[in-house]
PDB file of N, CA and C in Angstrom:
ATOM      1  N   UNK A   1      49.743  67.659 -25.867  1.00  0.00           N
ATOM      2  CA  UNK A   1      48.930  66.493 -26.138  1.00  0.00           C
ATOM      3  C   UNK A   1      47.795  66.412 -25.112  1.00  0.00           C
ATOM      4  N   UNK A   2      47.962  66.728 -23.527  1.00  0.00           N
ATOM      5  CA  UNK A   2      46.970  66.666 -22.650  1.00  0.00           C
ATOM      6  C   UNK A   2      45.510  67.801 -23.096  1.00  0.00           C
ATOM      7  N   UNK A   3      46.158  68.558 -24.056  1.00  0.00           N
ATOM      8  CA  UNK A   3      45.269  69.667 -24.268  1.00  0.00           C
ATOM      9  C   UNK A   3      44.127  68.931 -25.083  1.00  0.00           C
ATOM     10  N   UNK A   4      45.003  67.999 -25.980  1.00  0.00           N
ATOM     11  CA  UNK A   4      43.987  68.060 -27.407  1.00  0.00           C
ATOM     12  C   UNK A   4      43.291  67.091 -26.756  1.00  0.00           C
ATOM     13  N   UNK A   5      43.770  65.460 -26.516  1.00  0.00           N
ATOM     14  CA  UNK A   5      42.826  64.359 -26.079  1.00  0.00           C
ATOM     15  C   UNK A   5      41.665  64.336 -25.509  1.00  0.00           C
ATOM     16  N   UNK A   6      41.235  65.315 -24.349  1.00  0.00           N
ATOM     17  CA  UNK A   6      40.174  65.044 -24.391  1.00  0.00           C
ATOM     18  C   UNK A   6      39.120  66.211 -25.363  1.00  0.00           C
ATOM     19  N   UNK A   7      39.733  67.049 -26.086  1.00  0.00           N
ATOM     20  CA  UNK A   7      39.065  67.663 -27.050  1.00  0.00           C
ATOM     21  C   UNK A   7      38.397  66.459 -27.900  1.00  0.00           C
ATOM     22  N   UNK A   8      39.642  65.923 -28.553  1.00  0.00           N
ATOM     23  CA  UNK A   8      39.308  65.156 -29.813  1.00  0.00           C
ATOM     24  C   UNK A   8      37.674  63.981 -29.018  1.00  0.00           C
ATOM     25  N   UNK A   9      38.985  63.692 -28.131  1.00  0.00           N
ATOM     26  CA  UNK A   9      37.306  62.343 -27.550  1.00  0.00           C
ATOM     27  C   UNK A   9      35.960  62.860 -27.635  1.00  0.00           C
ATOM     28  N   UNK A  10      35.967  64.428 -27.676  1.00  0.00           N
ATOM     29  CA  UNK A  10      34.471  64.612 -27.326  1.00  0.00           C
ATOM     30  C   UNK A  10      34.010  64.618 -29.051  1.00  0.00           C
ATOM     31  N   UNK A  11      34.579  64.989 -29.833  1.00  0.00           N
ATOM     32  CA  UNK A  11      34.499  65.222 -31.587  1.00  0.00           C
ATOM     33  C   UNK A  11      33.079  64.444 -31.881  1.00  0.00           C
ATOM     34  N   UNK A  12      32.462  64.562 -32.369  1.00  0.00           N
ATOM     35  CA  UNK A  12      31.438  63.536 -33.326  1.00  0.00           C
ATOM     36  C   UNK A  12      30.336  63.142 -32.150  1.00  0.00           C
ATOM     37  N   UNK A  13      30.238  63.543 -30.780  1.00  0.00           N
ATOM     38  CA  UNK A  13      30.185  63.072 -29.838  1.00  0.00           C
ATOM     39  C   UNK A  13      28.988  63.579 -28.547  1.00  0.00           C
ATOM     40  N   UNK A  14      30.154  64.940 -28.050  1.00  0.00           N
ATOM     41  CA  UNK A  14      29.117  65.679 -27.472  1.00  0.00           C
ATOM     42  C   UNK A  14      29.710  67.370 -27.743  1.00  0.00           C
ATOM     43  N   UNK A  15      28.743  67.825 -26.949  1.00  0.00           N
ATOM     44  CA  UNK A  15      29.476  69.613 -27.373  1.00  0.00           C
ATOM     45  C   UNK A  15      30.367  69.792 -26.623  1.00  0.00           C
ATOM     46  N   UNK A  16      31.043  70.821 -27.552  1.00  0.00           N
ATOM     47  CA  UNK A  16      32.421  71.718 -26.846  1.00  0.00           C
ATOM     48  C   UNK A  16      31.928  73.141 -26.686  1.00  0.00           C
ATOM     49  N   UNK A  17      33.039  73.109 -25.259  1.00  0.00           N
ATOM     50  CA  UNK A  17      32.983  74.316 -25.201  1.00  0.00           C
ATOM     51  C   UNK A  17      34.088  75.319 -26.049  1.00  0.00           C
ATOM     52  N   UNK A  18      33.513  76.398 -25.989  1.00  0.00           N
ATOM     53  CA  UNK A  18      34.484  77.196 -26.760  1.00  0.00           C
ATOM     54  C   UNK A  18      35.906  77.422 -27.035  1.00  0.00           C
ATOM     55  N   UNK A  19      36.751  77.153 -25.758  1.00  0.00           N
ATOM     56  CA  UNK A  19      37.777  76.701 -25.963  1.00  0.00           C
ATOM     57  C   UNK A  19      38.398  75.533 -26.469  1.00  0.00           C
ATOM     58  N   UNK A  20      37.509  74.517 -26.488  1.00  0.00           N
ATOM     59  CA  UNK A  20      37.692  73.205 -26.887  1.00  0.00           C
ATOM     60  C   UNK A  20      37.222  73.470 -28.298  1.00  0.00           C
ATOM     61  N   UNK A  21      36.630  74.310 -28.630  1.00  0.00           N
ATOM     62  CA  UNK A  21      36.245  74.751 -30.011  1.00  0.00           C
ATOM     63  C   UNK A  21      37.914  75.105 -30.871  1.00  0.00           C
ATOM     64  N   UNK A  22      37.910  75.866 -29.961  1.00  0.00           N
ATOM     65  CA  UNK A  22      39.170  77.025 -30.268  1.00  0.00           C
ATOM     66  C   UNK A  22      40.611  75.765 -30.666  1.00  0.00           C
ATOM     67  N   UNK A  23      40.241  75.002 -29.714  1.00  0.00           N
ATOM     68  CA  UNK A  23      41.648  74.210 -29.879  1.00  0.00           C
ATOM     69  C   UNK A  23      41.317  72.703 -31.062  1.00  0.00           C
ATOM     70  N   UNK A  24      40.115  72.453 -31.124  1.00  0.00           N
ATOM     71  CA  UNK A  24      39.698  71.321 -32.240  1.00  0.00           C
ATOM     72  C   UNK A  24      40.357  72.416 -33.505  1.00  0.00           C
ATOM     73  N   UNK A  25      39.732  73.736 -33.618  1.00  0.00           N
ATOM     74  CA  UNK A  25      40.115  74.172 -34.739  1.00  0.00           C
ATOM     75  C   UNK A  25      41.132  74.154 -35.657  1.00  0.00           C
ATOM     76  N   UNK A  26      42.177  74.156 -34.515  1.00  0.00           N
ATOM     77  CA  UNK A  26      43.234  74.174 -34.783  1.00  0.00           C
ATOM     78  C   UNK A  26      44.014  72.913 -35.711  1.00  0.00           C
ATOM     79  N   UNK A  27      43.183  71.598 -35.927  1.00  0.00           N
ATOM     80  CA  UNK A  27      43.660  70.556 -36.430  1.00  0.00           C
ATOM     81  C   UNK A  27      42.950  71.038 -37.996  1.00  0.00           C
ATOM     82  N   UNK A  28      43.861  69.876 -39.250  1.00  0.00           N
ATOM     83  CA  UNK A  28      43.582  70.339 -40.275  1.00  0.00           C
ATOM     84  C   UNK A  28      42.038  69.610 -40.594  1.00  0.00           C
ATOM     85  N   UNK A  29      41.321  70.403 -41.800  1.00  0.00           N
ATOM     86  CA  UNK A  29      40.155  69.644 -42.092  1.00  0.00           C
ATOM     87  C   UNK A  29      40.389  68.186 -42.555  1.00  0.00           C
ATOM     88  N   UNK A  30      41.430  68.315 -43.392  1.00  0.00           N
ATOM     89  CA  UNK A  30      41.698  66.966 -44.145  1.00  0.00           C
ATOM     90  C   UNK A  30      41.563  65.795 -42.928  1.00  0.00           C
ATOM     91  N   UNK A  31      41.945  66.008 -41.773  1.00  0.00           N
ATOM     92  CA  UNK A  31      41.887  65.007 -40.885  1.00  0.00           C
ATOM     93  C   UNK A  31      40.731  64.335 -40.423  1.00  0.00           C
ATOM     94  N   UNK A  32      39.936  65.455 -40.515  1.00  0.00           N
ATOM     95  CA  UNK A  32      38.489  65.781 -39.877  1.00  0.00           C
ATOM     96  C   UNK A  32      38.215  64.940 -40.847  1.00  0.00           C
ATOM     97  N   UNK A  33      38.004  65.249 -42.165  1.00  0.00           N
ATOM     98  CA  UNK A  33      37.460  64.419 -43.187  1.00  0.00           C
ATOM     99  C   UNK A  33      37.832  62.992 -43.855  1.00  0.00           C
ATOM    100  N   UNK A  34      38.901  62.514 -43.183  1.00  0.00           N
ATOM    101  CA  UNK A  34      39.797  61.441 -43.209  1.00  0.00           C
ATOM    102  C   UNK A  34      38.817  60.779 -41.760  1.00  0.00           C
ATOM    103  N   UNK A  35      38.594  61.275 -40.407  1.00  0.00           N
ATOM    104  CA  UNK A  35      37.544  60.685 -39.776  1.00  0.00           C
ATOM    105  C   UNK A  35      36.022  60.117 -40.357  1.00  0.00           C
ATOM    106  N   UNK A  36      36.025  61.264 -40.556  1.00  0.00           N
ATOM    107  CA  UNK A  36      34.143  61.224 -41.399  1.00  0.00           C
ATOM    108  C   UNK A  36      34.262  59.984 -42.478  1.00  0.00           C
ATOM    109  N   UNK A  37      35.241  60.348 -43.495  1.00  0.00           N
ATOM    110  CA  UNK A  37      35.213  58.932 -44.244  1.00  0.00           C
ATOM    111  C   UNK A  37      35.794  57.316 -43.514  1.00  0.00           C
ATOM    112  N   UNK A  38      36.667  57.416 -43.183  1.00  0.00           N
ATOM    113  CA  UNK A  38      36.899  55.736 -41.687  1.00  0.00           C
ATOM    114  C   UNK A  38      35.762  55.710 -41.049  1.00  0.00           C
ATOM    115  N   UNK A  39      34.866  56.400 -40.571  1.00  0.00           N
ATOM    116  CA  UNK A  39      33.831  55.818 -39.771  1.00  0.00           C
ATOM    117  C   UNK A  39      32.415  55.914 -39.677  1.00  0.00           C
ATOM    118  N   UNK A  40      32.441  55.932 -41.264  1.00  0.00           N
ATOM    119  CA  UNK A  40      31.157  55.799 -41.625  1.00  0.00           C
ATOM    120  C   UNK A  40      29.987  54.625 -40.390  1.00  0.00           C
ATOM    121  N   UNK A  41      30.579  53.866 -40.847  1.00  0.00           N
ATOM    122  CA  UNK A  41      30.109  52.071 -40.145  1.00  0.00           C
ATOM    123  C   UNK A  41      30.832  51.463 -39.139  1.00  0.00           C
ATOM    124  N   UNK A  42      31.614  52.519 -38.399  1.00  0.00           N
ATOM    125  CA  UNK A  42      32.406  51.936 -37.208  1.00  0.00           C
ATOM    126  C   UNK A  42      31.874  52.056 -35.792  1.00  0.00           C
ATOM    127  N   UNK A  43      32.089  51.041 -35.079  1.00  0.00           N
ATOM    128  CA  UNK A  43      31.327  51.241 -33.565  1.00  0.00           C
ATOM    129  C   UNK A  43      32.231  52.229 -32.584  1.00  0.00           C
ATOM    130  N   UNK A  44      32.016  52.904 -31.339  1.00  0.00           N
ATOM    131  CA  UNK A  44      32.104  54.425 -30.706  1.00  0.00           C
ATOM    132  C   UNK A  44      33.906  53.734 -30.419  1.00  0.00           C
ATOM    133  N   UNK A  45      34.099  52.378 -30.211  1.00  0.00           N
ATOM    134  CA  UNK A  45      35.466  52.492 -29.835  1.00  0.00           C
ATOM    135  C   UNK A  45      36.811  52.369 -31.403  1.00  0.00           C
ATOM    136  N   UNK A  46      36.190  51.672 -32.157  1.00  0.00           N
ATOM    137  CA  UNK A  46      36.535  52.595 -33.470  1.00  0.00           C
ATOM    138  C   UNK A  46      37.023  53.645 -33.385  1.00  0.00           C
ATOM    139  N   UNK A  47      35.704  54.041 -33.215  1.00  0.00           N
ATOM    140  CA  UNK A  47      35.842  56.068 -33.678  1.00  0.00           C
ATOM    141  C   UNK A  47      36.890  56.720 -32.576  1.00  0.00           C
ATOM    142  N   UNK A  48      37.013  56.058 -31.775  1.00  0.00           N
ATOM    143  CA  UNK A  48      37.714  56.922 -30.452  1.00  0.00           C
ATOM    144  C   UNK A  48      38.991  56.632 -31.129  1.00  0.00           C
ATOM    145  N   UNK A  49      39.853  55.607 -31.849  1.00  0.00           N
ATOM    146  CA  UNK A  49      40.725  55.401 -32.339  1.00  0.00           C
ATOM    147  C   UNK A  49      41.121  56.266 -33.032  1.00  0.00           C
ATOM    148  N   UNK A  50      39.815  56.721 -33.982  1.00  0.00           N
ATOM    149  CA  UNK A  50      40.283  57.955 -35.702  1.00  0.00           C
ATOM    150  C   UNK A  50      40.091  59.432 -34.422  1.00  0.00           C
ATOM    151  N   UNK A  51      39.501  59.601 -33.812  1.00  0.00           N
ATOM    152  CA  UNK A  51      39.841  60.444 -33.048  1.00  0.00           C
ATOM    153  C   UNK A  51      41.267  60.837 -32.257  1.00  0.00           C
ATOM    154  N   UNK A  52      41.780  59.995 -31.700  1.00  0.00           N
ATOM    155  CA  UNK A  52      42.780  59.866 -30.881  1.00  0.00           C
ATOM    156  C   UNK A  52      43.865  60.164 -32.236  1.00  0.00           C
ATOM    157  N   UNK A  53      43.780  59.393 -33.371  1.00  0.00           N
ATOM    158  CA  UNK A  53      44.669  59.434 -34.624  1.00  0.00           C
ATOM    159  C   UNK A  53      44.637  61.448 -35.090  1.00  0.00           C
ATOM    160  N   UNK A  54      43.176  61.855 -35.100  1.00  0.00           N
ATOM    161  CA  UNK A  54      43.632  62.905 -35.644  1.00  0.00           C
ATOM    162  C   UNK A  54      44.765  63.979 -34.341  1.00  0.00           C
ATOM    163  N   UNK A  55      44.434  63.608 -33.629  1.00  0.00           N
ATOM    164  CA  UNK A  55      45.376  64.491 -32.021  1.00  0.00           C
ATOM    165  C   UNK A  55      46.610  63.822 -32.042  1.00  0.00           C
ATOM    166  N   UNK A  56      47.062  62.804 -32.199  1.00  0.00           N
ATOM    167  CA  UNK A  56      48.630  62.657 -32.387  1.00  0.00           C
ATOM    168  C   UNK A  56      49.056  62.853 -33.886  1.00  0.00           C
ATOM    169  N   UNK A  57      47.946  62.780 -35.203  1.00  0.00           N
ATOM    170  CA  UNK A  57      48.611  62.992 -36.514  1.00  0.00           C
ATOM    171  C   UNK A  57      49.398  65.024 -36.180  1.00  0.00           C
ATOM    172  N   UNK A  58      48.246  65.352 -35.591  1.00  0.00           N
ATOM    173  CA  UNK A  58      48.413  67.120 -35.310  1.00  0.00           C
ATOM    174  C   UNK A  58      49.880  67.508 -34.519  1.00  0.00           C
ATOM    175  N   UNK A  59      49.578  66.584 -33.323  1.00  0.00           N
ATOM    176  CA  UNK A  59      51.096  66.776 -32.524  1.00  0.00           C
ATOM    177  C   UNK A  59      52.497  66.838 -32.981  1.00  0.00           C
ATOM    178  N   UNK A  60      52.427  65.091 -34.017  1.00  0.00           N
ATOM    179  CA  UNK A  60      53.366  65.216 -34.781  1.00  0.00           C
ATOM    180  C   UNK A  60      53.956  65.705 -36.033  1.00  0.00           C
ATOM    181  N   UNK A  61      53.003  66.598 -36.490  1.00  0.00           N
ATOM    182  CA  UNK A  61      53.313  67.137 -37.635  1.00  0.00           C
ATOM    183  C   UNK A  61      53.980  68.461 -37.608  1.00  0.00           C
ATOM    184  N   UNK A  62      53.690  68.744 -35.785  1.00  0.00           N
ATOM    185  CA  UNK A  62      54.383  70.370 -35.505  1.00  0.00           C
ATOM    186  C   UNK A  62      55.649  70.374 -35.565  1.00  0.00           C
ATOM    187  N   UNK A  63      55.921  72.253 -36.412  1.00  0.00           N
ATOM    188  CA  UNK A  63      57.258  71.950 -35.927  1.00  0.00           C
ATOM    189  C   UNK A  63      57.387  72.726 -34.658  1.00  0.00           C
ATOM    190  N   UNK A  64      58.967  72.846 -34.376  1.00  0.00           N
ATOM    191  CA  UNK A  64      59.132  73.195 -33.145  1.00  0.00           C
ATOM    192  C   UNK A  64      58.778  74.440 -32.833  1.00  0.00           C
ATOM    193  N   UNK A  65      58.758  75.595 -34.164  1.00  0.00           N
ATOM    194  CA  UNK A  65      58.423  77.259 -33.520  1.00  0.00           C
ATOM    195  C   UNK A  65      56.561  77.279 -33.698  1.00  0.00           C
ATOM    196  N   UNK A  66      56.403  75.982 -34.893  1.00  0.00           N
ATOM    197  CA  UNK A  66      54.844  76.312 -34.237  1.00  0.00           C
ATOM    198  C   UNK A  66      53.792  75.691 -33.476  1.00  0.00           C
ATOM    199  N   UNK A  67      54.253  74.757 -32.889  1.00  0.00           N
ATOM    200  CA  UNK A  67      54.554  74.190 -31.689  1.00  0.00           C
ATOM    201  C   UNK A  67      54.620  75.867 -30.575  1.00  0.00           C
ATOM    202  N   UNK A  68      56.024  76.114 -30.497  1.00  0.00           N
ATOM    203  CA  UNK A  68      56.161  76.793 -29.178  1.00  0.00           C
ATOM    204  C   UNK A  68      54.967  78.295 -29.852  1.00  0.00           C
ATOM    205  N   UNK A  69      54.642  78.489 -30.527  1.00  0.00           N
ATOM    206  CA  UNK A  69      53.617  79.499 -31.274  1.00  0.00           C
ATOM    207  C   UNK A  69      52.654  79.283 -30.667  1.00  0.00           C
ATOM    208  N   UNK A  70      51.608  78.077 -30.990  1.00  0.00           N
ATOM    209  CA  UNK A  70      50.490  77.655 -30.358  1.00  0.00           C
ATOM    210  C   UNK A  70      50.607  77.937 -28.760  1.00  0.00           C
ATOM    211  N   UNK A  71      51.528  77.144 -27.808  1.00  0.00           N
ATOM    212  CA  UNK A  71      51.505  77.207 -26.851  1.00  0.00           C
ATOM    213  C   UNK A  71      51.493  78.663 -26.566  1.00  0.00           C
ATOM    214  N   UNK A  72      51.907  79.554 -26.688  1.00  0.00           N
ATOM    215  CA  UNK A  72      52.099  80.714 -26.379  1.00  0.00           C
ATOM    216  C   UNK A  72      50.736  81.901 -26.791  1.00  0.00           C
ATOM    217  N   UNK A  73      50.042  81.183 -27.607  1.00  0.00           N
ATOM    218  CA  UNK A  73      49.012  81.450 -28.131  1.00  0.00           C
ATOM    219  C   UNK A  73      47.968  80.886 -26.967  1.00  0.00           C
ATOM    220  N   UNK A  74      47.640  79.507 -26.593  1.00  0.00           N
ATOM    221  CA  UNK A  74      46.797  79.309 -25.812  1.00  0.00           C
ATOM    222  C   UNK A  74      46.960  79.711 -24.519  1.00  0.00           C
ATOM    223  N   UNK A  75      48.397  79.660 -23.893  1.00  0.00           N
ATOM    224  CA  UNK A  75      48.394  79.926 -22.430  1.00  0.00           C
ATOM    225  C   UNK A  75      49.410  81.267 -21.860  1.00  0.00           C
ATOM    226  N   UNK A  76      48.892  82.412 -22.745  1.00  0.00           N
ATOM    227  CA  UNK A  76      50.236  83.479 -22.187  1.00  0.00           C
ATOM    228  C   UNK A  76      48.775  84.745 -22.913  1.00  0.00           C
TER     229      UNK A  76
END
């Protein structure tokens, strides 16, 4: 979770770097586009909300081998 949060905060926002690329990617589009549509007309602390929502919808949807997959993927 420490990985994604401040990924997601930067989303819609400012640039990432490539790894922060690498790891936004990793969430589904549908989420992305579930943002884009909630905040059409919402003010930046809004949006930090549908942001923060798509990084714990991601967390919790893992399971446990791809979960320990990812990790092993980003830091090994």
């Amino acid at each position: 979770m420490s990985e994604f949060i401040p990924v997601v905060l930067k989303y819609d926002k400012e640039s990432m770097n490539k790894y922060e690329e690498r790891l936004f990617n990793n969430l589904s589009r549908s989420a992305e586009a579930l943002y884009k549509r909630e905040t059409k007309s919402s003010s930046d602390i809004e949006k930090d909300y549908y942001r923060l929502k798509m990084a714990v919808d991601f967390i919790c949807n893992m399971t446990d081998g791809y979960a320990k997959k990812l990790h092993d993927t980003l830091f090994n």
